[in-house]
PDB file of N, CA and C in Angstrom:
ATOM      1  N   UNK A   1       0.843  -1.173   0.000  1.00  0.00           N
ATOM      2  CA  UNK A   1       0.000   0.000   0.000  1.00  0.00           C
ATOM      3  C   UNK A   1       0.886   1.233   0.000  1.00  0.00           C
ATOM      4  N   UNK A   2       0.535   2.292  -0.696  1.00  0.00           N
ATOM      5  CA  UNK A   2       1.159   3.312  -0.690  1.00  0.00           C
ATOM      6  C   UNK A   2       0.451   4.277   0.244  1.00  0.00           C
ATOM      7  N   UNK A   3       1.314   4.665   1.198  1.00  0.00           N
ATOM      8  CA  UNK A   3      -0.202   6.049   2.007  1.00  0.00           C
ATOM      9  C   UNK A   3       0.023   7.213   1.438  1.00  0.00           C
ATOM     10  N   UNK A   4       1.671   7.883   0.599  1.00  0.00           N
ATOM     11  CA  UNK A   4       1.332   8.797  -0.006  1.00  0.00           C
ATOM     12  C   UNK A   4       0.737   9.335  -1.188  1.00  0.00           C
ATOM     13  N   UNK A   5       0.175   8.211  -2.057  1.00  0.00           N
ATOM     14  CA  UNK A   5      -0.422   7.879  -2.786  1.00  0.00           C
ATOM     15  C   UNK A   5      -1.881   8.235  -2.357  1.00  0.00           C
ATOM     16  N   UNK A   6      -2.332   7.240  -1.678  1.00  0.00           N
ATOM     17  CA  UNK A   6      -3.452   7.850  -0.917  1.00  0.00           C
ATOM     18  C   UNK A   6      -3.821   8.936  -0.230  1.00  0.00           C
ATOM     19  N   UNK A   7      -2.647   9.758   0.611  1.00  0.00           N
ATOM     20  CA  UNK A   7      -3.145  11.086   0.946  1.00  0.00           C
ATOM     21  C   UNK A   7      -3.054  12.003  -0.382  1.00  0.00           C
ATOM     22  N   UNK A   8      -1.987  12.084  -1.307  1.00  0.00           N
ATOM     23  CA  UNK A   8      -1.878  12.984  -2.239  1.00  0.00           C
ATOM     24  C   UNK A   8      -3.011  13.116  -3.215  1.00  0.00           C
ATOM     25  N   UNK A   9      -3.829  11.882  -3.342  1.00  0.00           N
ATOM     26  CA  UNK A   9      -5.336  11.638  -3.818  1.00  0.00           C
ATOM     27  C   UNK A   9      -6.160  12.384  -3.236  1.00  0.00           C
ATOM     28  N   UNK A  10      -6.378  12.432  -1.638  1.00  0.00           N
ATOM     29  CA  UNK A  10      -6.998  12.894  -0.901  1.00  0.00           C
ATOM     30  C   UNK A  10      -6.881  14.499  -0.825  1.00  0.00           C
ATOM     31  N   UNK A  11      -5.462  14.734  -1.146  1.00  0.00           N
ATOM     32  CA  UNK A  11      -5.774  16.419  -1.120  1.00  0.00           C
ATOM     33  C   UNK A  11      -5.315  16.697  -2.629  1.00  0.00           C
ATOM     34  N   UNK A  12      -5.876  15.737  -3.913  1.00  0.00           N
ATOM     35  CA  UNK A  12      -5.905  16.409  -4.828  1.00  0.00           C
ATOM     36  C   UNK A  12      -4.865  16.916  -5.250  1.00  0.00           C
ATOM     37  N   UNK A  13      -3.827  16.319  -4.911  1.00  0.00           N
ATOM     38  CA  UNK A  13      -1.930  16.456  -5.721  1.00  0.00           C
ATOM     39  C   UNK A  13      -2.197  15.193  -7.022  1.00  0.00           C
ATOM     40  N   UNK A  14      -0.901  15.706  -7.658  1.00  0.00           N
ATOM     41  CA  UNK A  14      -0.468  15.093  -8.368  1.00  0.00           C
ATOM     42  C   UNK A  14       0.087  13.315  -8.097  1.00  0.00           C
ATOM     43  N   UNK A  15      -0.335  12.299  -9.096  1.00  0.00           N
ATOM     44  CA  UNK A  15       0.498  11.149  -8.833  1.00  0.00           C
ATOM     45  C   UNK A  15       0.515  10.525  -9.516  1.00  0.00           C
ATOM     46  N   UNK A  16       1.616   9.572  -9.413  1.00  0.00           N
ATOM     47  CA  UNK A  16       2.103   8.663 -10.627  1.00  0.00           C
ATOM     48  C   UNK A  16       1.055   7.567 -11.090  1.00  0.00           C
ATOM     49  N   UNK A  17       0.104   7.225 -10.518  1.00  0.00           N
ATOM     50  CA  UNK A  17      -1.317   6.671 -11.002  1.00  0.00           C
ATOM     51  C   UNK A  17      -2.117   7.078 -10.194  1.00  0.00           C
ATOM     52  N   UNK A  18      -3.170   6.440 -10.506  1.00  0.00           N
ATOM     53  CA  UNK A  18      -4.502   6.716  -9.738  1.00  0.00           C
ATOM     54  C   UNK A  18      -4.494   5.853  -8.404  1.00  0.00           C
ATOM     55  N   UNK A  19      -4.750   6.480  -7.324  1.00  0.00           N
ATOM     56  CA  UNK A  19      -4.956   5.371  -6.165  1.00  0.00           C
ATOM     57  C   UNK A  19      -6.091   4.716  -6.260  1.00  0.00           C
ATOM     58  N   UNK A  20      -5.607   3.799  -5.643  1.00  0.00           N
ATOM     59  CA  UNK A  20      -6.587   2.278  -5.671  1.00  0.00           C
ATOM     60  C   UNK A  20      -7.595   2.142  -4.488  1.00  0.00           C
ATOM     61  N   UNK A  21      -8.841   2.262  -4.617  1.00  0.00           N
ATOM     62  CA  UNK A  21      -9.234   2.430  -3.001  1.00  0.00           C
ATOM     63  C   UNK A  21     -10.270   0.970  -2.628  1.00  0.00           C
ATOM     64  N   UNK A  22     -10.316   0.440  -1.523  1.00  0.00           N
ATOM     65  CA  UNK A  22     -11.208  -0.653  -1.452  1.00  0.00           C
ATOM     66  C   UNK A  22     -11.893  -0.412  -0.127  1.00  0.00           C
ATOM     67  N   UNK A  23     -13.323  -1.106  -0.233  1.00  0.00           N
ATOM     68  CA  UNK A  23     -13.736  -1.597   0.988  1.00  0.00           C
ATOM     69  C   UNK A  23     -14.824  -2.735   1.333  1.00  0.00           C
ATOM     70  N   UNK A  24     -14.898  -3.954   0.258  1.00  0.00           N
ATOM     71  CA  UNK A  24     -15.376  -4.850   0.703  1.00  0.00           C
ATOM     72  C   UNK A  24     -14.758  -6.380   0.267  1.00  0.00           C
ATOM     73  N   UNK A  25     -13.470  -6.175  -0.332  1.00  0.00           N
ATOM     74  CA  UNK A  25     -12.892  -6.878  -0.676  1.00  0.00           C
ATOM     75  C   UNK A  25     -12.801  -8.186   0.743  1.00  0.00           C
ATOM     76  N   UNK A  26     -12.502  -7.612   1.809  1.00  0.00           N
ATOM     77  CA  UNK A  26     -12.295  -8.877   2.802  1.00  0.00           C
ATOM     78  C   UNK A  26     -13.554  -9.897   2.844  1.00  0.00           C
ATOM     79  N   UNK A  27     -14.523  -9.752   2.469  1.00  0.00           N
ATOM     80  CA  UNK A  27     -15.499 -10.489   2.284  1.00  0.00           C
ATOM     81  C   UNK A  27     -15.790 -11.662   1.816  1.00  0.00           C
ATOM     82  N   UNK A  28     -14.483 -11.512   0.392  1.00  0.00           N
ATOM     83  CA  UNK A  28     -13.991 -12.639  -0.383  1.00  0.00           C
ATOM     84  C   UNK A  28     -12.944 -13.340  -0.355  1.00  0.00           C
ATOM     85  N   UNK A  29     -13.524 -14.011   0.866  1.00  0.00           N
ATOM     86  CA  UNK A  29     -12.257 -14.812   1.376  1.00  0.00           C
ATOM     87  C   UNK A  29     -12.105 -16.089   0.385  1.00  0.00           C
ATOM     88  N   UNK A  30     -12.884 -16.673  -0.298  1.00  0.00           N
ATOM     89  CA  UNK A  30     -11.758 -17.360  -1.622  1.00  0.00           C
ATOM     90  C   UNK A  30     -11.139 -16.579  -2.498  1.00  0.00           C
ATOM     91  N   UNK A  31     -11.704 -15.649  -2.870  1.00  0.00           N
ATOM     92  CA  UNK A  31     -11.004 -14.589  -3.980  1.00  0.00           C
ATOM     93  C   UNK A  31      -9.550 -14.142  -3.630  1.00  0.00           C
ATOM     94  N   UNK A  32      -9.491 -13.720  -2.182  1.00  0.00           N
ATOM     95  CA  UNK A  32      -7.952 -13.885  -1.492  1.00  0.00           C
ATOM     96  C   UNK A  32      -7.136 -15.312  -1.553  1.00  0.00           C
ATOM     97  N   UNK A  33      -7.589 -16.225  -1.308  1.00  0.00           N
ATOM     98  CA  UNK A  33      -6.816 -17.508  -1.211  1.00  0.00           C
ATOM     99  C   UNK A  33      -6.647 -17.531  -2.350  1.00  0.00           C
ATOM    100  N   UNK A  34      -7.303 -17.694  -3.453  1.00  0.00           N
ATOM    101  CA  UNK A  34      -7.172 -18.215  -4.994  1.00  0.00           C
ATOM    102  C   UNK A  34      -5.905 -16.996  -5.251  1.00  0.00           C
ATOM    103  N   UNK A  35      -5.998 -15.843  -5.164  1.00  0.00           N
ATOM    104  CA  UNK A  35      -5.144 -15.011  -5.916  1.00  0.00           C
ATOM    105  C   UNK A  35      -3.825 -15.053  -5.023  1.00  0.00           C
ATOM    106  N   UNK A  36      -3.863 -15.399  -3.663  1.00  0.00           N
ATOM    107  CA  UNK A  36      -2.689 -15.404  -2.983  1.00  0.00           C
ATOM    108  C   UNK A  36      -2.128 -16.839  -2.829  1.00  0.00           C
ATOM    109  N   UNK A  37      -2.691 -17.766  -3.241  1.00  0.00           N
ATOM    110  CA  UNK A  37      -2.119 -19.247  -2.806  1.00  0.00           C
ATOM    111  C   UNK A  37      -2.088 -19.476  -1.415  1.00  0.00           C
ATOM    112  N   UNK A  38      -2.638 -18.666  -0.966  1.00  0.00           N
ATOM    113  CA  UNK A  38      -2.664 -18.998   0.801  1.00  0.00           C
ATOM    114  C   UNK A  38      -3.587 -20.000   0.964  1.00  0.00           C
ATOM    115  N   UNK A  39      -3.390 -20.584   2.455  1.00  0.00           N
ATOM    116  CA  UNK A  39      -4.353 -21.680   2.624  1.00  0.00           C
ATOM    117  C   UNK A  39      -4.958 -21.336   3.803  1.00  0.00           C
ATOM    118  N   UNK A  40      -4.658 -19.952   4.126  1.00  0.00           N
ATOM    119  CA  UNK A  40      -6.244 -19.796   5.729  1.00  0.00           C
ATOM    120  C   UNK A  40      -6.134 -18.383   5.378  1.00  0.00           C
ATOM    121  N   UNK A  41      -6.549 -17.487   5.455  1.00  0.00           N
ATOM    122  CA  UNK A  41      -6.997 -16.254   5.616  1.00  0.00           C
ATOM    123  C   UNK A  41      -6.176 -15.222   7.395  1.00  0.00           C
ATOM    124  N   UNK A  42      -4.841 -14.715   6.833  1.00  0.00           N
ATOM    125  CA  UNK A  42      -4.444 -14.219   8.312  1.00  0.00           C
ATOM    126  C   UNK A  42      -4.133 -12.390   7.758  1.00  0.00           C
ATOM    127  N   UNK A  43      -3.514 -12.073   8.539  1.00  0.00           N
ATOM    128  CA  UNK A  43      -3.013 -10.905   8.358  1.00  0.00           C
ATOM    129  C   UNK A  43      -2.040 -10.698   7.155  1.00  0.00           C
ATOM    130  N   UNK A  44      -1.055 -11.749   7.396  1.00  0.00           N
ATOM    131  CA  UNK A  44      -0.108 -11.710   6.192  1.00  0.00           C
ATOM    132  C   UNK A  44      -0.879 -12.116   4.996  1.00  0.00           C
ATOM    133  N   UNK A  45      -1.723 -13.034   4.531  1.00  0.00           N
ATOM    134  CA  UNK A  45      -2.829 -13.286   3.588  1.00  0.00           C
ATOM    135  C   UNK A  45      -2.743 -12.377   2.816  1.00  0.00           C
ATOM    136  N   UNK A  46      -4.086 -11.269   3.894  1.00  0.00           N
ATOM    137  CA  UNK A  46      -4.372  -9.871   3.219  1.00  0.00           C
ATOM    138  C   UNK A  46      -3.061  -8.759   2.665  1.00  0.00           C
ATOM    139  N   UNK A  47      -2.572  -8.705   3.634  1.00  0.00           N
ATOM    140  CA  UNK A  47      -1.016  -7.787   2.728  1.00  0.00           C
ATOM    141  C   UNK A  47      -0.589  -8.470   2.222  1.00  0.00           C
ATOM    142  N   UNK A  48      -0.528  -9.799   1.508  1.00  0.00           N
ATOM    143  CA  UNK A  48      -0.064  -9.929  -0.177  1.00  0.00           C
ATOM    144  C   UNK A  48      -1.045  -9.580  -0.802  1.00  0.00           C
ATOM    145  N   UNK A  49      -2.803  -9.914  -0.483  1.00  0.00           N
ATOM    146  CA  UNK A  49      -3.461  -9.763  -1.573  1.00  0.00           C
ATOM    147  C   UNK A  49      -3.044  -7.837  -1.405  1.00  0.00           C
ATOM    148  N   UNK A  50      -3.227  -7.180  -0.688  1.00  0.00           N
ATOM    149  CA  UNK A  50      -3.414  -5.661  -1.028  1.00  0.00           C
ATOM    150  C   UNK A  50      -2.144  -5.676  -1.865  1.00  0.00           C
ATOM    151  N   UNK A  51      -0.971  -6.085  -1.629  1.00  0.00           N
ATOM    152  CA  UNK A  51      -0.095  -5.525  -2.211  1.00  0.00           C
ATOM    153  C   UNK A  51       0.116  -6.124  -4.143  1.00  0.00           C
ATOM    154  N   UNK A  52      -0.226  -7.355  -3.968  1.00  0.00           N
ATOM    155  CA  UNK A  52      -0.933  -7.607  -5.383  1.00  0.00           C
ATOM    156  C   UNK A  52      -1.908  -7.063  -6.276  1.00  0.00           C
ATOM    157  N   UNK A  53      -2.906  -6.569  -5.829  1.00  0.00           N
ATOM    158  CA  UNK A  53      -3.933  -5.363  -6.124  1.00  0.00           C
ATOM    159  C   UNK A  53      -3.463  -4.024  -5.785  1.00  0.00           C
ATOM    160  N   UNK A  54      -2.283  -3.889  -5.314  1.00  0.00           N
ATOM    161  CA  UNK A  54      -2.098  -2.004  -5.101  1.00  0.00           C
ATOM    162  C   UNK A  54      -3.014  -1.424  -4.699  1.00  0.00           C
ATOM    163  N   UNK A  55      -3.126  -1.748  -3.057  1.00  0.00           N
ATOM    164  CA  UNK A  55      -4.269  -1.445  -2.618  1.00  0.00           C
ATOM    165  C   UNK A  55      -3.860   0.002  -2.008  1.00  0.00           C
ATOM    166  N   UNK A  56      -4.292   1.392  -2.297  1.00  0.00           N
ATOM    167  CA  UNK A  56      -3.607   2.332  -1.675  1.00  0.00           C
ATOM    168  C   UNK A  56      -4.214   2.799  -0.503  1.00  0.00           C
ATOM    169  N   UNK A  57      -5.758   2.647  -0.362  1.00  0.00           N
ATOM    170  CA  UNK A  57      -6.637   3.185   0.874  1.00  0.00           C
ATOM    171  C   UNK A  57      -7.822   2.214   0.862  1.00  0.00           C
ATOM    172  N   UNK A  58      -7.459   2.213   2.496  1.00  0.00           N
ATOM    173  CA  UNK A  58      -8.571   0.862   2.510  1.00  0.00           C
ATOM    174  C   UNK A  58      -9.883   2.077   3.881  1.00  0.00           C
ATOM    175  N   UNK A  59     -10.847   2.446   3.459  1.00  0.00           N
ATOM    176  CA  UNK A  59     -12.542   2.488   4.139  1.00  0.00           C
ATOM    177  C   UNK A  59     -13.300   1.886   4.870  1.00  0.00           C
ATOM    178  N   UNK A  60     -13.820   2.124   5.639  1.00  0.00           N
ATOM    179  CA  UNK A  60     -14.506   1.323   6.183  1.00  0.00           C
ATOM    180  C   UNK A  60     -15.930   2.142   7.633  1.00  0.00           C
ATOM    181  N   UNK A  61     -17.019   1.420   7.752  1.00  0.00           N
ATOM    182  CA  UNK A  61     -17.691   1.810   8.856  1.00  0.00           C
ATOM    183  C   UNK A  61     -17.938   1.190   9.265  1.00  0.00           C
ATOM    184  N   UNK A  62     -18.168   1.825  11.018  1.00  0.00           N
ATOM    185  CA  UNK A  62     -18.866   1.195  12.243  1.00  0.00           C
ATOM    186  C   UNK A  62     -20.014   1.284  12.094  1.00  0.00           C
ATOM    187  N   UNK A  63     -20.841   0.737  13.109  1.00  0.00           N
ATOM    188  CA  UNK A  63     -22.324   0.689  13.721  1.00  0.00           C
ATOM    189  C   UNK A  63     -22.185   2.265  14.895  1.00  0.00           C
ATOM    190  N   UNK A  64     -21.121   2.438  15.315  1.00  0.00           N
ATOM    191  CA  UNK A  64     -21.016   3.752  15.975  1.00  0.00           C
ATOM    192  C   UNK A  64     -21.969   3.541  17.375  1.00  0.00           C
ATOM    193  N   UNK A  65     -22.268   4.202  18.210  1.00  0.00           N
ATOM    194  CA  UNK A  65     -22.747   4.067  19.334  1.00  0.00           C
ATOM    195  C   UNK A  65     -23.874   3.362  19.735  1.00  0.00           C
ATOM    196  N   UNK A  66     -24.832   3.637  18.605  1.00  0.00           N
ATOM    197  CA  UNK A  66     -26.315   2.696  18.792  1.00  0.00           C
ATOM    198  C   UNK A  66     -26.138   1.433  18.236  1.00  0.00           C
ATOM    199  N   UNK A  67     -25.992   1.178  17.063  1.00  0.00           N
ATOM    200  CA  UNK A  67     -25.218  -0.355  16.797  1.00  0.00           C
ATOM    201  C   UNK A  67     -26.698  -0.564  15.835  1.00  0.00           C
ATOM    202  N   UNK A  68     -27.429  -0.750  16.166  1.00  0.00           N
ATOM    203  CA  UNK A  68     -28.460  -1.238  15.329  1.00  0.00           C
ATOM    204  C   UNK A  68     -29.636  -0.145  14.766  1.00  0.00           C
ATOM    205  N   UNK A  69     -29.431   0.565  13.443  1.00  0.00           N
ATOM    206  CA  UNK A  69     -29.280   1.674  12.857  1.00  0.00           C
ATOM    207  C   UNK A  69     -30.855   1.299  12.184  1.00  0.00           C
ATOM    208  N   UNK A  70     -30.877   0.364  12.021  1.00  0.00           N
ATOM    209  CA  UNK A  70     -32.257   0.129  11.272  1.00  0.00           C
ATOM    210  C   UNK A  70     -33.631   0.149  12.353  1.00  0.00           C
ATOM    211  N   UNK A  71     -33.084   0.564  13.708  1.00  0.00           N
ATOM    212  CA  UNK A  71     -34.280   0.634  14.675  1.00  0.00           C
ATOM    213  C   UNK A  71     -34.748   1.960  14.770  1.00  0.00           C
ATOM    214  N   UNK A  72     -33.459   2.817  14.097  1.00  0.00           N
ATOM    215  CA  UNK A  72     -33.883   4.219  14.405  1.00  0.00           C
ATOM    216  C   UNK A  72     -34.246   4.768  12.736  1.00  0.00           C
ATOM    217  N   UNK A  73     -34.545   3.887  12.054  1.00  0.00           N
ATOM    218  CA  UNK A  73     -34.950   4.520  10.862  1.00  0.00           C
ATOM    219  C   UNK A  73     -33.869   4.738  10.085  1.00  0.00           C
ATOM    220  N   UNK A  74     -32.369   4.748  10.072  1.00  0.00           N
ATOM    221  CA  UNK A  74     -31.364   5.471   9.498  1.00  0.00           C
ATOM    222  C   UNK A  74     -29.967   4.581   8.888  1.00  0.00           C
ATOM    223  N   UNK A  75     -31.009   3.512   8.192  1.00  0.00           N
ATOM    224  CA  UNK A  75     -30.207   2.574   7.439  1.00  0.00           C
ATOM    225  C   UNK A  75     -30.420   2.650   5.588  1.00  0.00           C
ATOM    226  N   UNK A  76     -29.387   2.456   5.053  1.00  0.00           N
ATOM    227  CA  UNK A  76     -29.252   2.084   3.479  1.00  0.00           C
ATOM    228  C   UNK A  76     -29.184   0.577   3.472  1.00  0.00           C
ATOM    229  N   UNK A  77     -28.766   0.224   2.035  1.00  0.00           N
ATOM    230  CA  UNK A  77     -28.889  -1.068   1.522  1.00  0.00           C
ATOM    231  C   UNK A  77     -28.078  -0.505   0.492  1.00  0.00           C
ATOM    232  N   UNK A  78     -26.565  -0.933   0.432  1.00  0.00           N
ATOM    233  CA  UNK A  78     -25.681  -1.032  -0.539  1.00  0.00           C
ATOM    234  C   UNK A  78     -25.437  -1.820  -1.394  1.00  0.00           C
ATOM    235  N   UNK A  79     -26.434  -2.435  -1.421  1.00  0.00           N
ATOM    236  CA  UNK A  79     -26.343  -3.769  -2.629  1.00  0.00           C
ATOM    237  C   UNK A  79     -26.345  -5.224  -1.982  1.00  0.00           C
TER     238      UNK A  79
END
C-alpha cells in the first residue's frame, strides 16, 4: 500500500497513477486464497493480496454508538 499515494489523492496532488481504493474486498475470502495461494486467511494473507492489487486506501464503517441503525430509521442497503 502506498499512504502517499493515498493522501496525495486525498488532497488532490499530483500522482504517478490513480490510487486504488477498497472496501469490501475482505469479504472474499476465496477470492484472497485463490489469488494469494494462501491456505487460511491471516493478516499476512491480506497484505499480499493488497499488495498484489495495489491497494492504496482501505474504508470502512462502524455501527457507531447505537449499533443497530435500522431501529432508528437510518439505514441504506448497498447492494
Amino acid at each position: 500500500m502506498s499512504r502517499e499515494i493515498a493522501l496525495d489523492t486525498i488532497y488532490l496532488k499530483e500522482t504517478p497513477r490513480i490510487a486504488h481504493t477498497e472496501y469490501s474486498i475482505n469479504y472474499h475470502t476465496s477470492y484472497i486464497l485463490r489469488k494469494t495461494g494462501a491456505n487460511e486467511i491471516n493478516l499476512d494473507t491480506i497484505r499480499k493480496f493488497f499488495d498484489i492489487w495495489m491497494i492504496d486506501f482501505l474504508w470502512n464503517t462502524n455501527d457507531g454508538l447505537h449499533g443497530d441503525w435500522e431501529k432508528f430509521g437510518r439505514a441504506t442497503d448497498m447492494g
